[in-house]
PDB file of N, CA and C in Angstrom:
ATOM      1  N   UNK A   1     -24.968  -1.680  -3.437  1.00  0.00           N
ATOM      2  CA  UNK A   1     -23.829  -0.796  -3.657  1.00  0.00           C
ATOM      3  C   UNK A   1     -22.672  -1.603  -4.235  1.00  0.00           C
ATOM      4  N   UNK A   2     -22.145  -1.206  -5.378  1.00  0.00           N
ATOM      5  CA  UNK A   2     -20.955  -1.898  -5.977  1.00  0.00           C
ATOM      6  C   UNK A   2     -19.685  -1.377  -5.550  1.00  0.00           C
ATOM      7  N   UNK A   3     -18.483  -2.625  -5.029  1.00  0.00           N
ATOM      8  CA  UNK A   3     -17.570  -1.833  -4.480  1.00  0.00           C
ATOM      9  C   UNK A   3     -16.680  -2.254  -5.450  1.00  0.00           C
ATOM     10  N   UNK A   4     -15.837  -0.843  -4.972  1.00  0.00           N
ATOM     11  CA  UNK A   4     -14.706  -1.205  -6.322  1.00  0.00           C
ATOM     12  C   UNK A   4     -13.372  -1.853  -6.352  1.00  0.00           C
ATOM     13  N   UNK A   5     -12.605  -2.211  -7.386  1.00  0.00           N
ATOM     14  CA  UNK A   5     -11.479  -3.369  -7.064  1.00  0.00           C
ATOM     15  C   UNK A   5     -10.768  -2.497  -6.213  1.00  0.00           C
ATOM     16  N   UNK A   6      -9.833  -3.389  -5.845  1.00  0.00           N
ATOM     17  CA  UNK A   6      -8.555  -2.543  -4.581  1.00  0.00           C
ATOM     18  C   UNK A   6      -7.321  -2.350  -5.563  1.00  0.00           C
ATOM     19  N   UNK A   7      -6.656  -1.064  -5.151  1.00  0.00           N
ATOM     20  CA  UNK A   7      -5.958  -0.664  -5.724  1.00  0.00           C
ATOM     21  C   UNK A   7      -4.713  -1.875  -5.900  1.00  0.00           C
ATOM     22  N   UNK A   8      -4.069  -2.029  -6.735  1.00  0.00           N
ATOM     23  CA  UNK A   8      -2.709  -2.406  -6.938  1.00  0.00           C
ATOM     24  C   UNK A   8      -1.771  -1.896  -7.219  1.00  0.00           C
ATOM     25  N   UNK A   9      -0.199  -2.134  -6.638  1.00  0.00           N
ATOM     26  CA  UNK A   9       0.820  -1.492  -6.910  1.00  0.00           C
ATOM     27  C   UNK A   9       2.139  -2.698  -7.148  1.00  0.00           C
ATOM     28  N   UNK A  10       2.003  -2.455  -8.368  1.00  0.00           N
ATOM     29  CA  UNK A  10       3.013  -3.545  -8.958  1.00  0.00           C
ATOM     30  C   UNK A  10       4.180  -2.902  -9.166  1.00  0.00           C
ATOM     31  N   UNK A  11       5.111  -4.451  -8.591  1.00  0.00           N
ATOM     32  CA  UNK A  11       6.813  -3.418  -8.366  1.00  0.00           C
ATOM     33  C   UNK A  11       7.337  -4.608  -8.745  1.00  0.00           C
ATOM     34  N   UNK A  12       7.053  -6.023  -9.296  1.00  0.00           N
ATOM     35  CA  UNK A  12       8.260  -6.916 -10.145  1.00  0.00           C
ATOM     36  C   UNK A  12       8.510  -6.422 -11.041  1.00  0.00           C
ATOM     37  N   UNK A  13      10.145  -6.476 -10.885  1.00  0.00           N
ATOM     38  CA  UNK A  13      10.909  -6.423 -11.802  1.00  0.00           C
ATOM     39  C   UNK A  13      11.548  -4.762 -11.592  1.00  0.00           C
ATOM     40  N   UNK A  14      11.282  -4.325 -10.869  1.00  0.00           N
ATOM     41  CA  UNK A  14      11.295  -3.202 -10.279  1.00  0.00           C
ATOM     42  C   UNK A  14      13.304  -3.022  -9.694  1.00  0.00           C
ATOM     43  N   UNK A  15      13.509  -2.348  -9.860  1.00  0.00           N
ATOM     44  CA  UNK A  15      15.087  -1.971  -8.917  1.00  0.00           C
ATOM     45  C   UNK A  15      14.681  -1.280  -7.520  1.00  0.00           C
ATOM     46  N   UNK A  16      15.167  -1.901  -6.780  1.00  0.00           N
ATOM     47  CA  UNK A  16      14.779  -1.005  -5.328  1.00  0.00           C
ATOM     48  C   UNK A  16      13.879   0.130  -4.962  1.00  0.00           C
ATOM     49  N   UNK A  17      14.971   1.267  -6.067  1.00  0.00           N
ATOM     50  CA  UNK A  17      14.980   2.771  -5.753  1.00  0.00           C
ATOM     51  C   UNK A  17      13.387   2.742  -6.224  1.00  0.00           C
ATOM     52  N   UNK A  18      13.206   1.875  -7.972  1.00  0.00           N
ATOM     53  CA  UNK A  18      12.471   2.325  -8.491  1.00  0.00           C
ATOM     54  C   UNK A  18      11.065   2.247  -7.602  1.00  0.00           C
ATOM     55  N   UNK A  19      11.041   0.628  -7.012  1.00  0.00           N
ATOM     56  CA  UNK A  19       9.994  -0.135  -6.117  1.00  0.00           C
ATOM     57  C   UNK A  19       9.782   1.334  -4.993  1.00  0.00           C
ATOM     58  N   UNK A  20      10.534   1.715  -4.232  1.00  0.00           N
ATOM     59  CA  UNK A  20      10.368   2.700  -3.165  1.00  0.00           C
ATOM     60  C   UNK A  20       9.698   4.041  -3.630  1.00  0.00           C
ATOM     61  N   UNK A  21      10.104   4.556  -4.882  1.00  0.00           N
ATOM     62  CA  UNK A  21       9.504   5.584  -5.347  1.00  0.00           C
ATOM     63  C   UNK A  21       8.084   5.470  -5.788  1.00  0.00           C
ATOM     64  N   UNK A  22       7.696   4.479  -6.686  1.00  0.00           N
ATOM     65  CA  UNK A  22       6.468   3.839  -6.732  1.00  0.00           C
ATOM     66  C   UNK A  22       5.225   3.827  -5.795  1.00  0.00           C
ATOM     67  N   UNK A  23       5.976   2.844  -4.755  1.00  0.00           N
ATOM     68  CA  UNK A  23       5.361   2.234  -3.643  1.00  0.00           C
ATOM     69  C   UNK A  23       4.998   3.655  -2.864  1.00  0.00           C
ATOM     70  N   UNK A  24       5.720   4.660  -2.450  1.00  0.00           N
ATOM     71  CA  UNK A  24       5.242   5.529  -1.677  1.00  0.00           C
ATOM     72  C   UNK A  24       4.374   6.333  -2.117  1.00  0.00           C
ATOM     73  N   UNK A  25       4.561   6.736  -3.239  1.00  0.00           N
ATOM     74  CA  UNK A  25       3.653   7.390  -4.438  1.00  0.00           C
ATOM     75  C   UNK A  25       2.215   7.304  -4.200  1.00  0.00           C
ATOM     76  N   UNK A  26       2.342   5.534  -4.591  1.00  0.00           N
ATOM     77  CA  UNK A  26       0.783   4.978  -4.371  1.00  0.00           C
ATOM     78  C   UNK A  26       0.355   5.285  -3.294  1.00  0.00           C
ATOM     79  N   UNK A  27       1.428   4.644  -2.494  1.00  0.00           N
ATOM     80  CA  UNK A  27       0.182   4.817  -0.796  1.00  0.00           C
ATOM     81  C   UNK A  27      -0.044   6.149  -0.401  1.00  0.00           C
ATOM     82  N   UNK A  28       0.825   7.043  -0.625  1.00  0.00           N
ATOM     83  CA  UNK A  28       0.506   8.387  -0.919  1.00  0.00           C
ATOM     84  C   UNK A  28      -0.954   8.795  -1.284  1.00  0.00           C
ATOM     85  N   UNK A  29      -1.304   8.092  -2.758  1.00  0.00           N
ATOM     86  CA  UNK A  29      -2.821   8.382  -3.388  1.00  0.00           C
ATOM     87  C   UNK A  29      -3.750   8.039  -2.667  1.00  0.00           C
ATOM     88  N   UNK A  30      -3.343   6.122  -2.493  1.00  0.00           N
ATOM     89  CA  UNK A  30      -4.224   5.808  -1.772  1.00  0.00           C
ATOM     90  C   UNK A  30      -5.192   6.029  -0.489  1.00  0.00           C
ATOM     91  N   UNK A  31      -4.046   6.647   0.366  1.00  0.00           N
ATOM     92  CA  UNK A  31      -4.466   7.739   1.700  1.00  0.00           C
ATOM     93  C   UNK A  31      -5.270   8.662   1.217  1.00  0.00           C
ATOM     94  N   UNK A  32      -4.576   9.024   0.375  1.00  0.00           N
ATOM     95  CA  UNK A  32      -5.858  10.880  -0.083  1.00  0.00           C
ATOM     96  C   UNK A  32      -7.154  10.665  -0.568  1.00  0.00           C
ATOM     97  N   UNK A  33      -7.182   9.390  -1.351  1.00  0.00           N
ATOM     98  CA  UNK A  33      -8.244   8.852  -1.830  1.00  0.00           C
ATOM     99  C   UNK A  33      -9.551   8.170  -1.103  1.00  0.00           C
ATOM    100  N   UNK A  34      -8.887   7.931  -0.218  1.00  0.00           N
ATOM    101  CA  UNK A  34      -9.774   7.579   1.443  1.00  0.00           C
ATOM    102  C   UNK A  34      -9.847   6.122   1.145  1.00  0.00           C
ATOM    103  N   UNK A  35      -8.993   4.967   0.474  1.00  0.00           N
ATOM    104  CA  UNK A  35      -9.263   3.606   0.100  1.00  0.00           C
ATOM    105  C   UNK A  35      -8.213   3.037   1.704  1.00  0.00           C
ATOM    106  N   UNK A  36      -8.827   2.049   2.113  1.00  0.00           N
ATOM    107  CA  UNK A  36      -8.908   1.534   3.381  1.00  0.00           C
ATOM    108  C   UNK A  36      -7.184   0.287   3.017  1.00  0.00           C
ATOM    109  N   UNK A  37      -7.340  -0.366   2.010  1.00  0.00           N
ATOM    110  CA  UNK A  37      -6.824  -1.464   1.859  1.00  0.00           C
ATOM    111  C   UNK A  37      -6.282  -1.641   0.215  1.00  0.00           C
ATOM    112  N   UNK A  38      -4.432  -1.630   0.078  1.00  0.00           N
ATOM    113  CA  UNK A  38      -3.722  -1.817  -1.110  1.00  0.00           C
ATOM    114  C   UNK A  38      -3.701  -3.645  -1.450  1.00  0.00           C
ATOM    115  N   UNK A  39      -2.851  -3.891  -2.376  1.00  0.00           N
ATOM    116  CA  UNK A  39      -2.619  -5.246  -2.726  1.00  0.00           C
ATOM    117  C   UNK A  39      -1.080  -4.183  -2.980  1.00  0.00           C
ATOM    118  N   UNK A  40      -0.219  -4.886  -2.843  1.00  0.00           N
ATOM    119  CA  UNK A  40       1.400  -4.930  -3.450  1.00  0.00           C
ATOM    120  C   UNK A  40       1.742  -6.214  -3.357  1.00  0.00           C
ATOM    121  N   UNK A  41       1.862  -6.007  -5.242  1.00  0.00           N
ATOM    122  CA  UNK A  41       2.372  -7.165  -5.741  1.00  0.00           C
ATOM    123  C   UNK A  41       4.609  -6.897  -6.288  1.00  0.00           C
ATOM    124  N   UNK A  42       5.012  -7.906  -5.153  1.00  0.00           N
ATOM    125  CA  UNK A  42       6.595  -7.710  -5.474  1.00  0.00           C
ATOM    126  C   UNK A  42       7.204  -8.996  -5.974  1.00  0.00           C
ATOM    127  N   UNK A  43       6.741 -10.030  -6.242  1.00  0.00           N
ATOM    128  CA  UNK A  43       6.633 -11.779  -6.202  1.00  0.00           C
ATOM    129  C   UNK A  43       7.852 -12.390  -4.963  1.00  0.00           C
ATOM    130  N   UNK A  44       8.007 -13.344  -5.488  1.00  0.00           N
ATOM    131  CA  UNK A  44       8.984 -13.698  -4.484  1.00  0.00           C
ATOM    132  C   UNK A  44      10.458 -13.548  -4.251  1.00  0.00           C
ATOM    133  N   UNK A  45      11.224 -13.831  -5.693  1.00  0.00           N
ATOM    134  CA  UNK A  45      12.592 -13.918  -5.898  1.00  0.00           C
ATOM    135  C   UNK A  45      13.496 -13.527  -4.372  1.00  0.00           C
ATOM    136  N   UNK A  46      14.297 -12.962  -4.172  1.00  0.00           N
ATOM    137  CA  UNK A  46      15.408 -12.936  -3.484  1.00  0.00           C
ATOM    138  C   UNK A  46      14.679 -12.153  -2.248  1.00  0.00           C
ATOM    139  N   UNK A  47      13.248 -11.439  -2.188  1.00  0.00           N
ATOM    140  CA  UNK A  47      12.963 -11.160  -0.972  1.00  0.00           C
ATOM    141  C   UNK A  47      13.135  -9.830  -0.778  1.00  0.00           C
ATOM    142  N   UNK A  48      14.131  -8.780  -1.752  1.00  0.00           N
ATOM    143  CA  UNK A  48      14.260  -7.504  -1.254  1.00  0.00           C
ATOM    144  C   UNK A  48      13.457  -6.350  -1.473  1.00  0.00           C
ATOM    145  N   UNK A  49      12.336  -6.633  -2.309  1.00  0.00           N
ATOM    146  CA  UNK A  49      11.416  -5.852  -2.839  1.00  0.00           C
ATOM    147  C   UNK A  49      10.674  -6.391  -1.369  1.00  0.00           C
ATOM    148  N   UNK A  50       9.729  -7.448  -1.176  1.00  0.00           N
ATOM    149  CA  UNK A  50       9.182  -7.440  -0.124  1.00  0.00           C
ATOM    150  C   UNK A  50       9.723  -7.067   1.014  1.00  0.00           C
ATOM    151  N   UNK A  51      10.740  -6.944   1.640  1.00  0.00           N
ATOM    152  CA  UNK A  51      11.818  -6.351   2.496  1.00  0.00           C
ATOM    153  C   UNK A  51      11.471  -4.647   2.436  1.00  0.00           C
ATOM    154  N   UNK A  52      11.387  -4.272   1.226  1.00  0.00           N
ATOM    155  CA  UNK A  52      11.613  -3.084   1.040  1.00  0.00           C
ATOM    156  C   UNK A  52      10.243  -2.360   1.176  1.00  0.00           C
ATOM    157  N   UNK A  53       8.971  -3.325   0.712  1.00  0.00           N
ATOM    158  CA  UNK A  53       7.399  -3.131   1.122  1.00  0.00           C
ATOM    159  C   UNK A  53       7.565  -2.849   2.954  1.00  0.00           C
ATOM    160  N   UNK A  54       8.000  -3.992   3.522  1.00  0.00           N
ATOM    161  CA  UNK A  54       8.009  -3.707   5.027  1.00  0.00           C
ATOM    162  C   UNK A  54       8.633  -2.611   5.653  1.00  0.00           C
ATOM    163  N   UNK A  55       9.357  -2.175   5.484  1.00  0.00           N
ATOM    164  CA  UNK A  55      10.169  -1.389   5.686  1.00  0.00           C
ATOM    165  C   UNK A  55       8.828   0.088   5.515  1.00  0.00           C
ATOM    166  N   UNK A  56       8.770   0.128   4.723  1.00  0.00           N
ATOM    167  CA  UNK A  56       8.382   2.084   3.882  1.00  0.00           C
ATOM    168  C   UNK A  56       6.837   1.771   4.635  1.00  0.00           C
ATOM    169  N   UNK A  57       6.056   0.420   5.089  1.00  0.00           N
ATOM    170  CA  UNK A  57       4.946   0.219   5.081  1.00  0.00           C
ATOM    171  C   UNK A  57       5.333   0.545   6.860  1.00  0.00           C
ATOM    172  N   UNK A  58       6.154   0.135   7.981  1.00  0.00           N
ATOM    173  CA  UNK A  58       6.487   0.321   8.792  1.00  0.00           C
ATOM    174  C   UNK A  58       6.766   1.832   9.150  1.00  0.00           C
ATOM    175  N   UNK A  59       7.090   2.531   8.279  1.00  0.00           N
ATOM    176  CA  UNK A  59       8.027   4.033   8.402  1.00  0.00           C
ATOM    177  C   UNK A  59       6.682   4.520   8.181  1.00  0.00           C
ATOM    178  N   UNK A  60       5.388   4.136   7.690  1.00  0.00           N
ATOM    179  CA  UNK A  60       4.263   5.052   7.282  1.00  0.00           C
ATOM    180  C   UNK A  60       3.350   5.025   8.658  1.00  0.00           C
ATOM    181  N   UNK A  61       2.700   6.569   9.172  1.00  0.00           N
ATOM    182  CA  UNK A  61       2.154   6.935  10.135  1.00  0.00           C
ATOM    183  C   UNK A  61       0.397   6.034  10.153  1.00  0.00           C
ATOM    184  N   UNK A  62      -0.047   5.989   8.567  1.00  0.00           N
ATOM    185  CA  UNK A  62      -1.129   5.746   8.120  1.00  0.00           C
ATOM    186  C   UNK A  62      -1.560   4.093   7.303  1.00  0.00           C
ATOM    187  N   UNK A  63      -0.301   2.995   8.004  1.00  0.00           N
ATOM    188  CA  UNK A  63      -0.340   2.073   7.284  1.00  0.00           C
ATOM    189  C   UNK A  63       0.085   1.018   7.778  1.00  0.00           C
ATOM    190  N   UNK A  64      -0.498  -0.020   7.922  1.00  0.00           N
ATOM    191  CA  UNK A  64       0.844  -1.142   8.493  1.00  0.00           C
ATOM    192  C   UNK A  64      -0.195  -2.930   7.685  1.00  0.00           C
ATOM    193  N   UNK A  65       0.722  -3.705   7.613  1.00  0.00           N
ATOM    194  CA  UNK A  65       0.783  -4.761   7.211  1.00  0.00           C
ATOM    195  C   UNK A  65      -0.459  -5.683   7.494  1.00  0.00           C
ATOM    196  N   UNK A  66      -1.150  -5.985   6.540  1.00  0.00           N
ATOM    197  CA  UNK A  66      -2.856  -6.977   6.935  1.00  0.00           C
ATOM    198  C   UNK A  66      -2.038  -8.390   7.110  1.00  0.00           C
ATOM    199  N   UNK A  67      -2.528  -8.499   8.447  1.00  0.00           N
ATOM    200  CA  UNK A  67      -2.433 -10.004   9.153  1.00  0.00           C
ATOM    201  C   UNK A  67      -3.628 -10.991   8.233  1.00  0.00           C
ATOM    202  N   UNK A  68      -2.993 -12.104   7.360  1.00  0.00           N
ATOM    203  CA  UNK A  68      -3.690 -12.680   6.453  1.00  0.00           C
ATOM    204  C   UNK A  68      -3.853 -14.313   7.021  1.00  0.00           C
ATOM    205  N   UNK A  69      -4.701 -14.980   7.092  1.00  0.00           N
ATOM    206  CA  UNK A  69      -5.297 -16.277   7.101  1.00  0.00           C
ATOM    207  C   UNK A  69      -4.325 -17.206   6.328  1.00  0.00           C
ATOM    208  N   UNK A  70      -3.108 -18.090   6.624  1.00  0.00           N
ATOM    209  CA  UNK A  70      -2.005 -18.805   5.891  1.00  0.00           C
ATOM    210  C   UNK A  70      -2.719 -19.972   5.276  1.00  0.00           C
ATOM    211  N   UNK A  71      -3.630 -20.446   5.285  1.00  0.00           N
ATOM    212  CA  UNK A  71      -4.789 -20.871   3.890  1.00  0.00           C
ATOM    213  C   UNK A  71      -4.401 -20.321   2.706  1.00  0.00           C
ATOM    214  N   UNK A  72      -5.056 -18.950   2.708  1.00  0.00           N
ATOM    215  CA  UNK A  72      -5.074 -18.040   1.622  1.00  0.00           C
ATOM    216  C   UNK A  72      -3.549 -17.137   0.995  1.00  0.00           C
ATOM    217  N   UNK A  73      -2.816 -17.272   1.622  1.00  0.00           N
ATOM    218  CA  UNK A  73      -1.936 -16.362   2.081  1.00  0.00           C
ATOM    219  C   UNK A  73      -0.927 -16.341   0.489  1.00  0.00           C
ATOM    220  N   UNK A  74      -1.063 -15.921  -0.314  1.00  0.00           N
ATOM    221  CA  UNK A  74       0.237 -15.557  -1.152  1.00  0.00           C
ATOM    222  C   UNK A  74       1.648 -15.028  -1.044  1.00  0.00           C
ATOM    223  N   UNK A  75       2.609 -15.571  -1.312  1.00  0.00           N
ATOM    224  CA  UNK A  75       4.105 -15.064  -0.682  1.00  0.00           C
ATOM    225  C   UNK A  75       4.238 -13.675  -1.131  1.00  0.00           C
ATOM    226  N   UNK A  76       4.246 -13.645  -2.542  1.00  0.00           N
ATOM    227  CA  UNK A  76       4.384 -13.131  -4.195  1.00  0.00           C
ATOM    228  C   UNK A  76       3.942 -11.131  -4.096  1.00  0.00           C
ATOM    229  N   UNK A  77       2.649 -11.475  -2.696  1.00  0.00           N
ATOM    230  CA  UNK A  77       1.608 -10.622  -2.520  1.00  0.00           C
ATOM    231  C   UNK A  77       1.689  -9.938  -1.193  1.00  0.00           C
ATOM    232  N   UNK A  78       1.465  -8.520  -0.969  1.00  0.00           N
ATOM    233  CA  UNK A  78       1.246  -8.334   0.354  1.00  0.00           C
ATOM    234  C   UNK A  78      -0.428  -7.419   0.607  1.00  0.00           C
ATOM    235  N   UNK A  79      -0.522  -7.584   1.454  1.00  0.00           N
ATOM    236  CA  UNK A  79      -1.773  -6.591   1.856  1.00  0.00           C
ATOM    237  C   UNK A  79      -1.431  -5.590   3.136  1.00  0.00           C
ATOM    238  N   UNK A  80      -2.100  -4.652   2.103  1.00  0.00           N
ATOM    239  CA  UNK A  80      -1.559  -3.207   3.160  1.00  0.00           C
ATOM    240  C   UNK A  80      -2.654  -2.579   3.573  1.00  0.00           C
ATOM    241  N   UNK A  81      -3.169  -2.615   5.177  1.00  0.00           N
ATOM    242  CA  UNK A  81      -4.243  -1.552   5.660  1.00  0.00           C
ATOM    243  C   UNK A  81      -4.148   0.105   5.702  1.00  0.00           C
ATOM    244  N   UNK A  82      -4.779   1.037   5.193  1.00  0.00           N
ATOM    245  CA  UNK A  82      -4.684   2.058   5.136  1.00  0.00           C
ATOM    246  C   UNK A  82      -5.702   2.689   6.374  1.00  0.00           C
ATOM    247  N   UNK A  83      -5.087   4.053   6.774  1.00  0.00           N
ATOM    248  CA  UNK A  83      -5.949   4.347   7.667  1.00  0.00           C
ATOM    249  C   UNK A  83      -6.522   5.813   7.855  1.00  0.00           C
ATOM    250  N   UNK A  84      -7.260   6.087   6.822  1.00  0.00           N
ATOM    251  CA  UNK A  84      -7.439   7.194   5.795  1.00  0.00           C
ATOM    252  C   UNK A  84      -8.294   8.371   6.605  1.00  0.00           C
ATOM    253  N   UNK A  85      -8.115   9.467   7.182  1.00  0.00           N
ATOM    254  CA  UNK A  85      -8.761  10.246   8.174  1.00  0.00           C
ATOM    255  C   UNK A  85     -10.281  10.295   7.154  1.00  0.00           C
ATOM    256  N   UNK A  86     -10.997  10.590   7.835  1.00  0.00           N
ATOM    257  CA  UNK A  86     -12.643  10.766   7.676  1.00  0.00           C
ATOM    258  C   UNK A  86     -12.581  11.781   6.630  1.00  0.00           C
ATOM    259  N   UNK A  87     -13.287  11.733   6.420  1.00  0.00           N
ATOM    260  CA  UNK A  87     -13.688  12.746   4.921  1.00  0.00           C
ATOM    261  C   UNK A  87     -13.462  13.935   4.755  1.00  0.00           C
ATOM    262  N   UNK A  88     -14.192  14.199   6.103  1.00  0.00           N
ATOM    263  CA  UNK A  88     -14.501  15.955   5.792  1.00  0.00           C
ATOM    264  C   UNK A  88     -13.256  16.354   6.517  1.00  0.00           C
ATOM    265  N   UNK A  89     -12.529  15.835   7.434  1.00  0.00           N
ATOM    266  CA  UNK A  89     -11.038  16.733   7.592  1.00  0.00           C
ATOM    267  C   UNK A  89     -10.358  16.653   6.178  1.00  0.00           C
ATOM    268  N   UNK A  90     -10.052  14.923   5.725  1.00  0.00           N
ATOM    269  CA  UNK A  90      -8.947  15.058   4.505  1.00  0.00           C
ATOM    270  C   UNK A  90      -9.925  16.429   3.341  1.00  0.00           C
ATOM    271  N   UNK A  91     -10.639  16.513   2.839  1.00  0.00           N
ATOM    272  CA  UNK A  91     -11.651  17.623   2.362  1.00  0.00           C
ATOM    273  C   UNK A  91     -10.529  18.885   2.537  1.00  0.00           C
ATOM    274  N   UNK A  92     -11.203  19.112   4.415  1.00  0.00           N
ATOM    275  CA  UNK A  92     -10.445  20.283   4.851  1.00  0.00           C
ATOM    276  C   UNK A  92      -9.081  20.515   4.597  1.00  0.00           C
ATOM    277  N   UNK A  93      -8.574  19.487   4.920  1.00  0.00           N
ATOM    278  CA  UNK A  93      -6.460  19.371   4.357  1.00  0.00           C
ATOM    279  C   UNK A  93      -6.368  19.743   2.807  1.00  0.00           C
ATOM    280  N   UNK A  94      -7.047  19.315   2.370  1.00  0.00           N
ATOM    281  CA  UNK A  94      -6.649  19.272   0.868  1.00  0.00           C
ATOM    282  C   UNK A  94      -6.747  20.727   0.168  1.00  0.00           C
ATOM    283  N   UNK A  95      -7.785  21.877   0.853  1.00  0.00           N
ATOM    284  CA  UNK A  95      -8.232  22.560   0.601  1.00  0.00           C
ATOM    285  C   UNK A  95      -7.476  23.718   0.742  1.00  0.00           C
ATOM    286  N   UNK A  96      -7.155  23.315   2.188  1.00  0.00           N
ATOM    287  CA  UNK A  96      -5.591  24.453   2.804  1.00  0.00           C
ATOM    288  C   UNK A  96      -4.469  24.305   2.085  1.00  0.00           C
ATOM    289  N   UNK A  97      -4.436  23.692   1.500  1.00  0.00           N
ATOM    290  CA  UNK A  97      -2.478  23.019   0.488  1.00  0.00           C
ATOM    291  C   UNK A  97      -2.889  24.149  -0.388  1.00  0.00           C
TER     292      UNK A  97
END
């Protein structure tokens, strides 16, 4: 079985508002889509884009921050666990909208 790349959501260079609108967007899809695990890429500079990942990733019912191995660990990068209800309810949700 071939699995497929993990989504990315790129926000350098991004203005706050823009990064937040983006960012929720995606994880938005990503939930509906039933994908387990994002990459957000914000790099490093001054910290407020990643600030601003924690934050919206904290406020989400369906999401919180992958505890990463500091070997591997990229600053630049975050990893986000998704926690995507089973199939056949999201199915059912989607169906009722």
């Amino acid at each position: 079985m071939k699995r497929s790349a993990r989504r990315e959501i790129r926000l350098r260079k991004m203005s706050v508002e823009q990064a937040r609108l983006l960012l929720e967007s995606e994880l938005n899809q990503a939930f509906l889509a039933g994908e387990e695990q994002v990459s957000v890429i914000h790099g490093v500079g001054e910290g407020h884009i990643k600030a601003l990942v924690e934050q919206v990733v904290g406020e989400c019912g369906f999401a919180r921050l992958h505890q990463r191995d500091a070997q591997f660990y990229n600053p630049g990068v975050s990893l986000v666990d998704l926690f995507p209800p089973e199939r056949g309810a999201l199915r059912q949700y989607l169906r009722s909208r």
